[in-house]
Protein backbone atom coordinates (compact mmCIF):
# COMPACT_ATOMS: atom_id res chain seq x y z
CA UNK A 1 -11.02 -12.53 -5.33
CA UNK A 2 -12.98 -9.58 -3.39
CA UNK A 3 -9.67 -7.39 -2.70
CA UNK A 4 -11.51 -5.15 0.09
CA UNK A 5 -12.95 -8.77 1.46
CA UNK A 6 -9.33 -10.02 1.44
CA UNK A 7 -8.23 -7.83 3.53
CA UNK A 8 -10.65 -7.17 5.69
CA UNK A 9 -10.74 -11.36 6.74
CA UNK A 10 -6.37 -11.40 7.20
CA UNK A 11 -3.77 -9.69 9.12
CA UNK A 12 -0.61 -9.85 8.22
CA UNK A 13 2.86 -7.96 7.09
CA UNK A 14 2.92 -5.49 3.85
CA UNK A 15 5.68 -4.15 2.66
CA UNK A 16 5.32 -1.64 -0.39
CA UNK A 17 8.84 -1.38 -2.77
CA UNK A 18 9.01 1.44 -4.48
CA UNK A 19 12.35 2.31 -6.81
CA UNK A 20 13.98 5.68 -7.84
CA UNK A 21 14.31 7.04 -10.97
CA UNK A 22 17.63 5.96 -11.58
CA UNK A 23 16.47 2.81 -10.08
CA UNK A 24 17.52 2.21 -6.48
CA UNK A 25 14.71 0.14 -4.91
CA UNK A 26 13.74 0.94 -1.48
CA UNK A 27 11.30 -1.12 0.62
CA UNK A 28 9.04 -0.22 3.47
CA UNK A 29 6.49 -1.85 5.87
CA UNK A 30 3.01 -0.30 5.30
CA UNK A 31 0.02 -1.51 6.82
CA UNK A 32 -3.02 -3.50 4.47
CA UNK A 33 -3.75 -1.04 1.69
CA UNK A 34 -7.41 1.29 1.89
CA UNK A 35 -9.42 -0.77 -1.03
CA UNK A 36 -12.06 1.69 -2.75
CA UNK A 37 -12.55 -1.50 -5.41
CA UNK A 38 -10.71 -4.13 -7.17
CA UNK A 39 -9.02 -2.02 -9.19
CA UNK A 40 -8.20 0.93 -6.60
CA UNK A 41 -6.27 1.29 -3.43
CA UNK A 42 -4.72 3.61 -1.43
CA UNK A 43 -2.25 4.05 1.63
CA UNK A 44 -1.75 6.92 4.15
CA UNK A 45 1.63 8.21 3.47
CA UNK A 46 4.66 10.41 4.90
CA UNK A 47 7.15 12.16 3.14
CA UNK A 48 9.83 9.96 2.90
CA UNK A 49 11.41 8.24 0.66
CA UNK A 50 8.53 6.01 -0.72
CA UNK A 51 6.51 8.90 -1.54
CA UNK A 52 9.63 10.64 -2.96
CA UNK A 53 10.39 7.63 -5.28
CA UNK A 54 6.42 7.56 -6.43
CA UNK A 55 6.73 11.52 -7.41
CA UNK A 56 9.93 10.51 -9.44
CA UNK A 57 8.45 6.81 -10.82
CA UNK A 58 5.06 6.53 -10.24
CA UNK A 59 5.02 2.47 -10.22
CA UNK A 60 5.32 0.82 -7.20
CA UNK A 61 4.91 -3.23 -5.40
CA UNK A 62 2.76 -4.68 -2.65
CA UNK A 63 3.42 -7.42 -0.83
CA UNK A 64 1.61 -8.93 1.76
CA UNK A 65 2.32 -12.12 3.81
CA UNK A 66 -0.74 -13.58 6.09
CA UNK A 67 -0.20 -13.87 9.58
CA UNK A 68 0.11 -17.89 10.47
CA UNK A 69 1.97 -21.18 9.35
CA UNK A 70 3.18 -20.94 5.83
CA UNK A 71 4.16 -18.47 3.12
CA UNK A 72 0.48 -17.41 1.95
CA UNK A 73 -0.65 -13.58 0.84
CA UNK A 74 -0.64 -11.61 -2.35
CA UNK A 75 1.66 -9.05 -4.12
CA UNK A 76 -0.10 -6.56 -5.99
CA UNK A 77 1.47 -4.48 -9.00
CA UNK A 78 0.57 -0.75 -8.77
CA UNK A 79 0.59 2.32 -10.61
CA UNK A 80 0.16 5.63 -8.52
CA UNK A 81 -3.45 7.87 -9.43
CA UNK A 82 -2.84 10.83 -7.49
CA UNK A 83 -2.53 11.98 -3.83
CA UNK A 84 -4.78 14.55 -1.84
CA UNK A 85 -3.19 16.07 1.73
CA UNK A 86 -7.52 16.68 2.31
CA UNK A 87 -7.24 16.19 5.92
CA UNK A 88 -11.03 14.71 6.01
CA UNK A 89 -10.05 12.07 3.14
CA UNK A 90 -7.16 11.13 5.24
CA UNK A 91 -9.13 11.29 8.84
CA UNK A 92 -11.28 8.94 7.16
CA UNK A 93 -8.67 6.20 6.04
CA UNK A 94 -6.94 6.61 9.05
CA UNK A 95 -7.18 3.97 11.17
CA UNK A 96 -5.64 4.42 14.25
CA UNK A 97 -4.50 7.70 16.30
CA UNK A 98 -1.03 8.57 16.05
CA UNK A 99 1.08 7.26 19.29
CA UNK A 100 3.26 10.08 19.59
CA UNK A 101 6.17 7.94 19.74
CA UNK A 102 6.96 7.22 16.01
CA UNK A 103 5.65 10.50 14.05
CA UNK A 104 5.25 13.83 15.13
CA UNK A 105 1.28 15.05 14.81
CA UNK A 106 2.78 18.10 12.49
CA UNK A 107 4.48 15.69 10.25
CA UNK A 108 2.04 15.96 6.91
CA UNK A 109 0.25 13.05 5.63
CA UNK A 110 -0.98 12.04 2.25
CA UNK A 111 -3.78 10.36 0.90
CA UNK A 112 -1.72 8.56 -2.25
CA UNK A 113 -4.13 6.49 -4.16
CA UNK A 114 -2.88 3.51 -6.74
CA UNK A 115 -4.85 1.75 -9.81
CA UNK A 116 -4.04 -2.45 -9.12
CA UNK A 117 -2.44 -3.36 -12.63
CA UNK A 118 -2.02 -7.14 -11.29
CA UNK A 119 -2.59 -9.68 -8.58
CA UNK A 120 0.03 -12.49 -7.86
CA UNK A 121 -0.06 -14.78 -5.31
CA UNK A 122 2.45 -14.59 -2.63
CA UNK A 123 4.82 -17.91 -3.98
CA UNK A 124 4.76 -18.52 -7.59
CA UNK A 125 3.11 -17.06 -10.57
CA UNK A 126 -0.28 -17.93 -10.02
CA UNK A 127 -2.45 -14.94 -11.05
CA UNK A 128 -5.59 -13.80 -9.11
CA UNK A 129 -8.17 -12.70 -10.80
CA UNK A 130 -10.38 -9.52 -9.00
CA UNK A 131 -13.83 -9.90 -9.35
């Protein structure tokens, strides 16, 4: 599978679980991930509790359920890289403008970018394979 292909072609819901360090699990939805190649990924983040988790335990999950009839999509395993608060990087992966109405435009965003340690598919154990 061609990740950045993948999600390019669906829409759908992600949501990205991230867990303390004393392991409390939180879960959030996040829109389809920024794919730099089959092995890299990143999303534009707040600081909030997802981020705060990935400072403290720097694995997180990815789930992401296709738009339509049935239960299809992929969960991804990550492992957070780094994260860069360059405001080109992130005016770059930024996709749409801010709407005022959720986030304030002074609330900072990072860049956080994740190395893909495993494909699933979205029901059962099936393993994808990244070309």
């Amino acid at each position: 599978m061609d990740l950045s292909k993948y999600f390019q072609e669906h829409t759908g819901t992600g949501v990205l679980a991230t867990a303390a360090d004393d392991g409390k699990v939180n879960t959030a939805i996040y829109a389809r991930p920024h794919v730099f190649d089959n092995k890299t990924v990143a999303f534009i983040m707040r600081d909030r509790l997802s981020r705060q988790n990935l400072l403290k335990n720097g694995s997180a999950n990815y789930l992401f359920i296709e738009s339509g009839a049935g239960y299809k999509g992929v969960r991804l395993g990550l492992t957070m890289i780094d994260e860069s608060t360059d405001p080109e990087l992130i005016a770059s992966l930024s996709k749409r403008l801010l709407a005022g109405k959720e986030y304030s435009a002074n609330e900072a965003r990072f860049a956080v970018r994740f190395s893909v340690d495993k494909g699933l598919a979205l029901v059962g154990g099936e393993e994808i394979i990244f070309e």
